[in-house]
N, C-alpha and C. Protein backbone atom coordinates (compact mmCIF):
# COMPACT_ATOMS: atom_id res chain seq x y z
N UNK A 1 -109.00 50.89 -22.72
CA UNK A 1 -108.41 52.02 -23.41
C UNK A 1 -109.38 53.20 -23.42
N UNK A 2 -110.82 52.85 -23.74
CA UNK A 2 -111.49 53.72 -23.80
C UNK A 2 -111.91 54.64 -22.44
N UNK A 3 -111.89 53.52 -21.01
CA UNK A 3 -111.75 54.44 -19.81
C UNK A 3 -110.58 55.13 -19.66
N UNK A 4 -109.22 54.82 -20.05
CA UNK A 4 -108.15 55.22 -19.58
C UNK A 4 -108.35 57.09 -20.53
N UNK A 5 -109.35 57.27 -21.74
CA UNK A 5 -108.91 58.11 -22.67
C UNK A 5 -109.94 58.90 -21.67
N UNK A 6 -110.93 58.17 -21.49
CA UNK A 6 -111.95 59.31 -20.52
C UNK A 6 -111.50 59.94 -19.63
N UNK A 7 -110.65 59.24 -18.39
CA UNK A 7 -110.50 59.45 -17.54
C UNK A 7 -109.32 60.48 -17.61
N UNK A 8 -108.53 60.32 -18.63
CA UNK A 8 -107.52 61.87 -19.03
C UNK A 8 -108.43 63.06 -19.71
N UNK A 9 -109.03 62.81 -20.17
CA UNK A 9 -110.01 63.55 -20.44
C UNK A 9 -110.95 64.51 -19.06
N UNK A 10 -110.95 63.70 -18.28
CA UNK A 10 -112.07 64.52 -17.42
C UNK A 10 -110.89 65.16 -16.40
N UNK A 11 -109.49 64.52 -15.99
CA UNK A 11 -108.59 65.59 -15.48
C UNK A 11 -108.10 66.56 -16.40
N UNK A 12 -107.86 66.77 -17.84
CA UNK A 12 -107.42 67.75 -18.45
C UNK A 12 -108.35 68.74 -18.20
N UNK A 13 -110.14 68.64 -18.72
CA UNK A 13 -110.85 69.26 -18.12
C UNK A 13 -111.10 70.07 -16.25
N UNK A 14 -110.94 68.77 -15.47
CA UNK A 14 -110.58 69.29 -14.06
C UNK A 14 -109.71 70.58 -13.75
N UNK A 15 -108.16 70.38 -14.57
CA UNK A 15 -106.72 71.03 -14.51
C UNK A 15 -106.91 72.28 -15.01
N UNK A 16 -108.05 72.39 -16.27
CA UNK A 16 -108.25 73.29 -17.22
C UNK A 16 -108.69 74.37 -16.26
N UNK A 17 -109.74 74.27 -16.01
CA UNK A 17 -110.54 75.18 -14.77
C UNK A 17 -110.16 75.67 -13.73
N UNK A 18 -108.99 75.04 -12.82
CA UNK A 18 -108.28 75.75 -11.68
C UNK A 18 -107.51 76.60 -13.03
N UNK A 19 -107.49 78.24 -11.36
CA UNK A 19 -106.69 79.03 -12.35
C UNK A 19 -104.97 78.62 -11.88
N UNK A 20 -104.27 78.61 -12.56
CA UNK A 20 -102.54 78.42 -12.47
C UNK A 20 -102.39 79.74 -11.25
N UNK A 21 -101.11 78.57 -10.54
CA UNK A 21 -100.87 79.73 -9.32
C UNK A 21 -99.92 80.68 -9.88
N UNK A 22 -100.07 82.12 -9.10
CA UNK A 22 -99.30 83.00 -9.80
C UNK A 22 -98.01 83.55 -9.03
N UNK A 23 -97.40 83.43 -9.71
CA UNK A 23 -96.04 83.91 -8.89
C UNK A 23 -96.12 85.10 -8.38
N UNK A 24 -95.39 85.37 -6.59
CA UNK A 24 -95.79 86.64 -6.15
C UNK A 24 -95.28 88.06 -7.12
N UNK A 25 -95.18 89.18 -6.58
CA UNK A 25 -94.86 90.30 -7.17
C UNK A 25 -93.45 90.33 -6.37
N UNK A 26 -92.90 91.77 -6.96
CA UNK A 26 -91.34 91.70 -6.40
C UNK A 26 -91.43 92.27 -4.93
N UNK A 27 -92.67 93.14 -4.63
CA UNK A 27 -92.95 93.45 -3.00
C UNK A 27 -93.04 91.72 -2.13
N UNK A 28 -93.76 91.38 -2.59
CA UNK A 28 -94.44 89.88 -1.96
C UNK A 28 -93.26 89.29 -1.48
N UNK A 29 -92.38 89.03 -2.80
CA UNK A 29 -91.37 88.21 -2.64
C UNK A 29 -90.00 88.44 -1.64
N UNK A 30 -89.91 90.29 -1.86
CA UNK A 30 -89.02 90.76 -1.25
C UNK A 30 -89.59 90.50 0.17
N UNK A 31 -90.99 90.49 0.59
CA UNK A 31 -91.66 90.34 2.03
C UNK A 31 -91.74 89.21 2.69
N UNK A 32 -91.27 88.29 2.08
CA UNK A 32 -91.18 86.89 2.36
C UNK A 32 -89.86 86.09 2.76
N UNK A 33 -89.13 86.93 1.95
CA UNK A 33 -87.59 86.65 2.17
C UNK A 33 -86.70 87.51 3.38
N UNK A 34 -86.00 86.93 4.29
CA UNK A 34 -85.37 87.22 5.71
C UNK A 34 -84.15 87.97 4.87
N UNK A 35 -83.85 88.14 3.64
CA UNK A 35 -82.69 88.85 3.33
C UNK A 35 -82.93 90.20 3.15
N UNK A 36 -84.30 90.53 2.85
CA UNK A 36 -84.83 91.64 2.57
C UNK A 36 -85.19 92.50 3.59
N UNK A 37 -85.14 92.52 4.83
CA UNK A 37 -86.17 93.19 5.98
C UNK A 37 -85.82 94.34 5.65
N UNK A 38 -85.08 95.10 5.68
CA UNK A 38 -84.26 96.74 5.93
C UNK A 38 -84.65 97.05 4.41
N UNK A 39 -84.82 95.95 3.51
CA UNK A 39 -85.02 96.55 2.11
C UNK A 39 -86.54 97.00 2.12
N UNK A 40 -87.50 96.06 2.28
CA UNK A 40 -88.66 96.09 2.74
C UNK A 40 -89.22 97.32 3.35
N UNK A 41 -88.22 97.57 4.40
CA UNK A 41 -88.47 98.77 5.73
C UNK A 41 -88.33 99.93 4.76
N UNK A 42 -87.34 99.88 4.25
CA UNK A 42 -87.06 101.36 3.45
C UNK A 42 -88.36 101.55 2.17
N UNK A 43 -88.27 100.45 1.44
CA UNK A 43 -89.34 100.76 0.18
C UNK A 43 -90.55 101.32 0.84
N UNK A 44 -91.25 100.29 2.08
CA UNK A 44 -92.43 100.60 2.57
C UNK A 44 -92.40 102.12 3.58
N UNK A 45 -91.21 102.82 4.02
CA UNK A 45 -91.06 104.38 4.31
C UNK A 45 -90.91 104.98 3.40
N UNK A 46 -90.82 104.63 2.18
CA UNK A 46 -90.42 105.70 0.57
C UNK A 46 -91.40 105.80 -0.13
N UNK A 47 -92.69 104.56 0.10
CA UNK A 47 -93.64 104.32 -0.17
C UNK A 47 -93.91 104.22 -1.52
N UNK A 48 -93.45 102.93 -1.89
CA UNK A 48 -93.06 102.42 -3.33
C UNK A 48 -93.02 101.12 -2.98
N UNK A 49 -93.62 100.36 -2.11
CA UNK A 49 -94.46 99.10 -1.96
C UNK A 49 -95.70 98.44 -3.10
N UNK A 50 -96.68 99.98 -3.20
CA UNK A 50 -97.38 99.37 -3.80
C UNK A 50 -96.82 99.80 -5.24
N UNK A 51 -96.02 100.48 -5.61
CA UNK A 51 -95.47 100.78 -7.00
C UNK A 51 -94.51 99.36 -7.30
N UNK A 52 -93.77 98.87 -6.20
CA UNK A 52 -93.41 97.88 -7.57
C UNK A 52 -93.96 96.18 -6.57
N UNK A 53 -95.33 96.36 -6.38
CA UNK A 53 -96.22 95.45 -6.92
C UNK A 53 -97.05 95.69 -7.43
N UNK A 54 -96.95 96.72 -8.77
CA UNK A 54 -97.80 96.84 -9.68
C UNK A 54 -96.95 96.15 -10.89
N UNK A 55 -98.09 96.32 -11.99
CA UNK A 55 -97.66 95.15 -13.29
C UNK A 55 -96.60 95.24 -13.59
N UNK A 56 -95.51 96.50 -13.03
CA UNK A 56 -94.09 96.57 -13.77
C UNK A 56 -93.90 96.74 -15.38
N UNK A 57 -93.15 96.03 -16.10
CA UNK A 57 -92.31 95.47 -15.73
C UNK A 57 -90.99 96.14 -14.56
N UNK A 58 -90.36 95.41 -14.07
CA UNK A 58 -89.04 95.32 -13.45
C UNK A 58 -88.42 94.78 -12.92
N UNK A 59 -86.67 95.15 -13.06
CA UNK A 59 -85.74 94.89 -12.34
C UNK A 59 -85.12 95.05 -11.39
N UNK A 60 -85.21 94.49 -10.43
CA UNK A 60 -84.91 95.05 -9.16
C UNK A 60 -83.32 94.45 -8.47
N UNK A 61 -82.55 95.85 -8.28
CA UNK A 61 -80.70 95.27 -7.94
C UNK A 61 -81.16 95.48 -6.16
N UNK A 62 -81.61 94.14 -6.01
CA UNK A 62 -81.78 94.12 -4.39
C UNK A 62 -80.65 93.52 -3.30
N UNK A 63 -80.50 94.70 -2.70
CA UNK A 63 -78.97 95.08 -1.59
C UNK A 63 -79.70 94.21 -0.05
N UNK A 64 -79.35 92.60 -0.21
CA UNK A 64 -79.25 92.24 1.36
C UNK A 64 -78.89 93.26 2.58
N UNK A 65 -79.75 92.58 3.56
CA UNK A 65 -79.52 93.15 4.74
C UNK A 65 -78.09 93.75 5.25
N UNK A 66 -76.79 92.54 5.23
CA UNK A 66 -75.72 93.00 5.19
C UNK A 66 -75.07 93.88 4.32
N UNK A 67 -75.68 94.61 3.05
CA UNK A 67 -75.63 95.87 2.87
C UNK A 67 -75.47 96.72 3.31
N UNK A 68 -76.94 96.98 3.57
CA UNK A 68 -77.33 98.14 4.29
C UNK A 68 -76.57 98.35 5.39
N UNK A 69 -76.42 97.54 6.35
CA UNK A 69 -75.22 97.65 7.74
C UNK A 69 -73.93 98.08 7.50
N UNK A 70 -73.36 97.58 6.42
CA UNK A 70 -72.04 98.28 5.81
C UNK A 70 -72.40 99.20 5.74
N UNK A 71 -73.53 100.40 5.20
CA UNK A 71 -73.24 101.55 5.37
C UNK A 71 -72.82 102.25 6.70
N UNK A 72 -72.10 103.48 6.25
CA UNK A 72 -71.78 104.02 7.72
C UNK A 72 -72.74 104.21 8.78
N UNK A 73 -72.42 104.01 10.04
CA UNK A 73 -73.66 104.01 11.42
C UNK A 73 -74.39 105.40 10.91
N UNK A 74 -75.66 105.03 11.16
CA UNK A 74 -76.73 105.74 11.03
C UNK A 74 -77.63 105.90 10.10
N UNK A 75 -76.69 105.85 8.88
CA UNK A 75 -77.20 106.11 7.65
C UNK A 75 -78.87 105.69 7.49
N UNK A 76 -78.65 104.21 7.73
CA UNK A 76 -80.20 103.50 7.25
C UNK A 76 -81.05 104.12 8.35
N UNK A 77 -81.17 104.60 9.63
CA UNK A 77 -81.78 105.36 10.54
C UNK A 77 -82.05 106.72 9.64
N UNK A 78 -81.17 107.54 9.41
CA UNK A 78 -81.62 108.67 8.96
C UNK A 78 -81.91 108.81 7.67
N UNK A 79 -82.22 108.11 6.71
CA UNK A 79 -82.75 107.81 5.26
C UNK A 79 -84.24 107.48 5.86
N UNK A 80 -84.50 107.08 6.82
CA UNK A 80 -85.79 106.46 7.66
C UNK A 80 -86.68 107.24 7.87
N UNK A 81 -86.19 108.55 8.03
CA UNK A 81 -86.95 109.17 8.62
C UNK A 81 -88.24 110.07 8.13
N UNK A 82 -89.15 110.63 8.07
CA UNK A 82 -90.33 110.99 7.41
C UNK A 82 -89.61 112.19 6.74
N UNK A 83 -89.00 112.63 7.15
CA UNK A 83 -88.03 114.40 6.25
C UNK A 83 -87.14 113.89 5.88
N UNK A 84 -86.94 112.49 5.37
CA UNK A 84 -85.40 112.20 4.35
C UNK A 84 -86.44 111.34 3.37
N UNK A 85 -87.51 111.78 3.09
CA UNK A 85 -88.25 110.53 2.40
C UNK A 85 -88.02 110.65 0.77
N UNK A 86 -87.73 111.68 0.55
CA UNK A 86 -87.01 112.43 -1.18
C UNK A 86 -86.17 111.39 -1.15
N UNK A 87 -84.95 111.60 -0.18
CA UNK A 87 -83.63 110.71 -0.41
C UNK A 87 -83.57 109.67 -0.63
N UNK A 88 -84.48 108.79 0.72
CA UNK A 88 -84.71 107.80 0.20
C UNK A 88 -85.21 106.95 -1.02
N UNK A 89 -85.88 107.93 -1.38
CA UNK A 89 -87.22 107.39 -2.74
C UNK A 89 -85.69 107.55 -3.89
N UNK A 90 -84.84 108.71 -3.86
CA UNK A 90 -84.00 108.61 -4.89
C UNK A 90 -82.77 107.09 -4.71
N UNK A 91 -82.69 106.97 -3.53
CA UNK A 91 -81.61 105.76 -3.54
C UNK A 91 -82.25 104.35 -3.76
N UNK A 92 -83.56 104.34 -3.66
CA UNK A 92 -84.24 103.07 -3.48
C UNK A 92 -84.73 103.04 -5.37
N UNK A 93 -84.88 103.93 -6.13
CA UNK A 93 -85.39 104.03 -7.89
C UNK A 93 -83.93 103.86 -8.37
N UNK A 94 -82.77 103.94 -7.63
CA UNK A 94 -81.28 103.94 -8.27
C UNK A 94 -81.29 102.51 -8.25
N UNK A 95 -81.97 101.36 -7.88
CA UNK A 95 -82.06 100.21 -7.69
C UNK A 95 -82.72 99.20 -8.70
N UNK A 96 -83.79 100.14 -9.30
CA UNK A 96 -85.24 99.60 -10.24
C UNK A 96 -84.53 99.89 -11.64
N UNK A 97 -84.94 99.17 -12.36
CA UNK A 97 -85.10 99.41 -14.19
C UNK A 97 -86.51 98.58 -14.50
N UNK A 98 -86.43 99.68 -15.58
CA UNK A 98 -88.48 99.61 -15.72
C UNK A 98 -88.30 98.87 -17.14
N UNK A 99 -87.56 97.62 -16.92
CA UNK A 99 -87.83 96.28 -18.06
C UNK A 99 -87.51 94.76 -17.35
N UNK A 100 -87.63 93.84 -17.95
CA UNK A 100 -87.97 92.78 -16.79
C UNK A 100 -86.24 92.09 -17.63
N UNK A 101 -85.39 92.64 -16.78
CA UNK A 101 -84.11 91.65 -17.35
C UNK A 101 -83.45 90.84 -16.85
N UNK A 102 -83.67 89.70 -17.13
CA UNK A 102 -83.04 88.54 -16.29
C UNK A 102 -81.58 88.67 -16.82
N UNK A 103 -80.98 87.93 -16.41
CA UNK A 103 -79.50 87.78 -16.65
C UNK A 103 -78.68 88.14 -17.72
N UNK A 104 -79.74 86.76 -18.44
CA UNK A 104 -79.03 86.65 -19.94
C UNK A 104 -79.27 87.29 -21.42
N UNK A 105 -80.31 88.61 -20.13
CA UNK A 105 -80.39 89.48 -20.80
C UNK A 105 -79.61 90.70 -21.11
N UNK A 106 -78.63 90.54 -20.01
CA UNK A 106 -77.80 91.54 -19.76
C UNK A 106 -76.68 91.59 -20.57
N UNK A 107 -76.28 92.49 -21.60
CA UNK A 107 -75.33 91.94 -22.74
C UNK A 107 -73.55 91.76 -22.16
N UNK A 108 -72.84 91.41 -22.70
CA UNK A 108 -71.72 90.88 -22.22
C UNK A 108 -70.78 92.17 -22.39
N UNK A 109 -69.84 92.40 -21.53
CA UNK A 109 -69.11 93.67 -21.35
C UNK A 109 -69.41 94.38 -20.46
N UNK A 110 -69.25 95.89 -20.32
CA UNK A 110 -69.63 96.65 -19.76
C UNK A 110 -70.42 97.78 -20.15
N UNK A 111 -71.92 98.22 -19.59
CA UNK A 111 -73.01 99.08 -20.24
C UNK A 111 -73.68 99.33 -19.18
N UNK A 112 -74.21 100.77 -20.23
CA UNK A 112 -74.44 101.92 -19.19
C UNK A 112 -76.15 100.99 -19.02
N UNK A 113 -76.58 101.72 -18.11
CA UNK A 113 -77.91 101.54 -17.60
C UNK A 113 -78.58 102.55 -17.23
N UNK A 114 -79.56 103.01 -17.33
CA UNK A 114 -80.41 104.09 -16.69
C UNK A 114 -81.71 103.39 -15.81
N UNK A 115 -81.19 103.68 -14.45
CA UNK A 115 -82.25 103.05 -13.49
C UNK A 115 -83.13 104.40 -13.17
N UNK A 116 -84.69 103.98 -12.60
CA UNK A 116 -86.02 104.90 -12.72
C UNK A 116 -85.38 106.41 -11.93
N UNK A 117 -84.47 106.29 -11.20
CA UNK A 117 -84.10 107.53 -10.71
C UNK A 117 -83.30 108.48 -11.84
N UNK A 118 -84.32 108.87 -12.73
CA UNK A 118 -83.40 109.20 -14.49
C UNK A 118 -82.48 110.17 -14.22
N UNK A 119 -82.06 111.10 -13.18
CA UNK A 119 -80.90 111.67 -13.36
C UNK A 119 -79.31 110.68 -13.09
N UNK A 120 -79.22 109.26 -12.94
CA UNK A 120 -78.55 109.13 -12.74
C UNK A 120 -77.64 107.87 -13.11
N UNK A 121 -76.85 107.00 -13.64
CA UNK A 121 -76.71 105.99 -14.73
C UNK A 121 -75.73 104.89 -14.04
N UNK A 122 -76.55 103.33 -13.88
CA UNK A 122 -75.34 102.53 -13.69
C UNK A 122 -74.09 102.00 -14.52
N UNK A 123 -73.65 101.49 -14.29
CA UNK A 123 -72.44 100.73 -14.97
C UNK A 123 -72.80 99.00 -14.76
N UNK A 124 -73.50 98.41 -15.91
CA UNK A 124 -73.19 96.53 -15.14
C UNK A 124 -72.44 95.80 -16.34
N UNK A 125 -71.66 95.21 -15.68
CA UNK A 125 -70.82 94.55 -16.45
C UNK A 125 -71.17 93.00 -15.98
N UNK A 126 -71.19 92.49 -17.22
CA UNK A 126 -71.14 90.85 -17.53
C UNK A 126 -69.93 90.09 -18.20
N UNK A 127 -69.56 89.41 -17.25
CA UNK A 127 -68.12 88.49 -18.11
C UNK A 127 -68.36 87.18 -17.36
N UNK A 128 -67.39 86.56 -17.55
CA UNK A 128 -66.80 85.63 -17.22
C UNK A 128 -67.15 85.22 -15.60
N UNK A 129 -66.17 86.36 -14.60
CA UNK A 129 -67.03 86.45 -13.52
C UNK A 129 -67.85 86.49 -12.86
N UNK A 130 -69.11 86.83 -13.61
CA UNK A 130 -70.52 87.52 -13.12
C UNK A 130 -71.17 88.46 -13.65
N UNK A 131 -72.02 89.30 -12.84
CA UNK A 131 -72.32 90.42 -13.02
C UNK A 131 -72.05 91.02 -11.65
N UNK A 132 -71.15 92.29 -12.16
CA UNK A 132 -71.31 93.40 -11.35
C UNK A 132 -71.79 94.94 -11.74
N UNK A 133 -71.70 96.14 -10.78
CA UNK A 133 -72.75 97.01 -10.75
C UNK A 133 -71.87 98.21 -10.43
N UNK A 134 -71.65 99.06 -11.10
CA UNK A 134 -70.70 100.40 -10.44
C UNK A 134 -72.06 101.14 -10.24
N UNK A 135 -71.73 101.98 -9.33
CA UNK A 135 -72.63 102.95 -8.77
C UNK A 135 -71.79 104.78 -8.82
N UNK A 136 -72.68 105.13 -8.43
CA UNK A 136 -72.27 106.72 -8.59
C UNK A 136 -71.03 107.24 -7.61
N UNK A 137 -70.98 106.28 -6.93
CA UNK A 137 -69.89 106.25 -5.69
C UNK A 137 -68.56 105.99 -5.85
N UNK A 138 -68.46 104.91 -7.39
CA UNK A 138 -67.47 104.47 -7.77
C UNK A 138 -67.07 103.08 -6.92
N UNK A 139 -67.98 102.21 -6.33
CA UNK A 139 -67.92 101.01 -5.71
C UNK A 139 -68.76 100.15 -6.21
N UNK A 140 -68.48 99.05 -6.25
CA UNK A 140 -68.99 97.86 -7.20
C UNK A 140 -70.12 97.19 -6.41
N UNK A 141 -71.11 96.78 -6.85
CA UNK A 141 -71.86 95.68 -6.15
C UNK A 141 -71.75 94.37 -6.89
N UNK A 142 -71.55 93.09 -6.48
CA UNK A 142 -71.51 92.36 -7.22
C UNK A 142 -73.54 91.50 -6.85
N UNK A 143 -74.08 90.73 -8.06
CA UNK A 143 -75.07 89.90 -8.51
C UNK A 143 -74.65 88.94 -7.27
N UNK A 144 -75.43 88.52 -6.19
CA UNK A 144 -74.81 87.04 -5.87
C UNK A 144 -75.72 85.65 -5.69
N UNK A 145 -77.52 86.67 -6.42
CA UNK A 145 -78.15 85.16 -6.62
C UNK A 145 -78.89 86.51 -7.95
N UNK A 146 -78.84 85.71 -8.94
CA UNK A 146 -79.82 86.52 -10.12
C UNK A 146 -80.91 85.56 -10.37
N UNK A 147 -81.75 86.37 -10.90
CA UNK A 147 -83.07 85.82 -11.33
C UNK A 147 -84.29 85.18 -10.63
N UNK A 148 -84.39 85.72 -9.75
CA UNK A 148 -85.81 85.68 -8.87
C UNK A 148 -86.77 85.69 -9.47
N UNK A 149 -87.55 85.27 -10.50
CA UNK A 149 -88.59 85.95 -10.99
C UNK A 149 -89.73 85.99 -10.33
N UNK A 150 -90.29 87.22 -10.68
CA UNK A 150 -91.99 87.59 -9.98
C UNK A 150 -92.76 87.95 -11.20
N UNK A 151 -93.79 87.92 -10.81
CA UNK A 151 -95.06 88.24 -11.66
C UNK A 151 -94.77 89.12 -12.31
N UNK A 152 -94.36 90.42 -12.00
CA UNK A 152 -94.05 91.68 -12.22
C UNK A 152 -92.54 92.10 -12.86
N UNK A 153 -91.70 91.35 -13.10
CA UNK A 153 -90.11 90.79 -13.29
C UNK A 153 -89.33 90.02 -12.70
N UNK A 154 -88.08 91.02 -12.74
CA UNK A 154 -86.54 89.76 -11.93
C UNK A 154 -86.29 90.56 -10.45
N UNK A 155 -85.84 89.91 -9.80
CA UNK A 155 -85.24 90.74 -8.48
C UNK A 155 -83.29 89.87 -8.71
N UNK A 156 -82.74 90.74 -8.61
CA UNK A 156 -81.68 90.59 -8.71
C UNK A 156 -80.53 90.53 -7.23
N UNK A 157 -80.20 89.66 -6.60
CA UNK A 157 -80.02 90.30 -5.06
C UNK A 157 -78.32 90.81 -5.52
N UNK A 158 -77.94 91.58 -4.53
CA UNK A 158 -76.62 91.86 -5.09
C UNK A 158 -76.12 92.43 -3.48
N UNK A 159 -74.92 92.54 -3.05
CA UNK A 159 -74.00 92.64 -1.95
C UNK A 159 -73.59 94.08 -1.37
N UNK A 160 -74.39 95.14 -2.14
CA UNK A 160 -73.94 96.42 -1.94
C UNK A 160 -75.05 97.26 -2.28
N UNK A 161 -75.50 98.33 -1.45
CA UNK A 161 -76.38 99.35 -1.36
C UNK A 161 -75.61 100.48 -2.53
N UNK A 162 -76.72 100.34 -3.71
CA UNK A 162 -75.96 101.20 -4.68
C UNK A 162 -76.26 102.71 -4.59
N UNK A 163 -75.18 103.63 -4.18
CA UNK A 163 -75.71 105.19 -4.28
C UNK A 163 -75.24 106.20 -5.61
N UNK A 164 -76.25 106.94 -5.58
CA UNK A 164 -76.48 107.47 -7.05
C UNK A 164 -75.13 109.00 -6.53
N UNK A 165 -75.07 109.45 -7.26
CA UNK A 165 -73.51 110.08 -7.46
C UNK A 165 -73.18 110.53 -8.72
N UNK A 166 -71.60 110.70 -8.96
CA UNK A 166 -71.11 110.76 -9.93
C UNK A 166 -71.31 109.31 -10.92
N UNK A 167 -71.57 110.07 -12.37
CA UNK A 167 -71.37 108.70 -13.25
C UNK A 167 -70.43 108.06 -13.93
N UNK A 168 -70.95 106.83 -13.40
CA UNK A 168 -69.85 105.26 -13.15
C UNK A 168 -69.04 105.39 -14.81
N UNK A 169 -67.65 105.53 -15.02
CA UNK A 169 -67.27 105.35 -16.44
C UNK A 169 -67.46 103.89 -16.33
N UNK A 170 -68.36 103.29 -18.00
CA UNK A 170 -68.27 102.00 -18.29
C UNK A 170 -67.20 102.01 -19.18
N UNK A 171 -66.59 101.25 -19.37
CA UNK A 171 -65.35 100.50 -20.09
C UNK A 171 -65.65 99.53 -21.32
């Protein structure tokens, strides 16, 4: 008994001393994942890579690859480019909220949101169905894996490239 108490003893000590691994940031994670490339491509031309792998907090409504392709031909080319880099930086902050909200944080109904691009306000609604996302466009994105967490917050992936616009009436 008395080896068995030592011998937990000298791994609690062992365990104590490694530092705990840390979960990546929402850049890392987004850089790791094959759903993200075009998301990746754009943050790192808007140059807000190293902004949200800093301490955050945030939320990130991240638009898969097949997003971005739904937009009309060209679009993601000419948002690309070094003289659309304003635009981009505004469609890519219409994406971020500067608090770390996982899901069930998101209250039930429909509510407004103000993402880091402050002139401009989402709509997400939580029910029964899910969560979805009106945008300034008046087109929905729906949540279709929530809660990624990173060091830095949640990454939220969602089915639609949200553009800032007119604001979304919540209900």
């Amino acid at each position: 008994m008395k080896t068995a108490r030592a011998c937990a003893a000298s791994l609690f000590a062992v365990f104590s001393i490694i530092p705990a691994a840390q979960a990546a940031s929402i850049t890392e994670i987004a850089a790791g994942d094959e759903r993200f490339t075009t998301l990746v491509a754009a943050v790192t031309a808007a140059g807000l890579a190293e902004t949200l792998a800093g301490p955050g907090p945030f939320t990130v409504y991240a638009p898969v690859n097949d997003a971005f392709a739904a937009l009309p031909a060209g679009t993601v080319d000419t948002l690309l480019k070094p003289e659309n880099k304003g635009q981009l930086t505004d469609v890519l902050l219409y994406h971020v909220d500067d608090r770390n909200l996982p899901a069930a944080g998101i209250p039930q109904g429909s509510n407004s949101f103000k993402p880091l691009l402050t002139s401009a306000r989402l709509c997400i609604t939580n029910d029964a169905k899910g969560v979805t996302i009106a945008d300034g466009s008046g087109d929905i994105a729906t949540v279709i894996v929530a809660d990624i967490k990173a060091d830095n917050g949640v990454i939220h992936v969602i089915d639609k490239v949200l553009l800032p616009g007119q604001r979304p009436a919540c209900h």
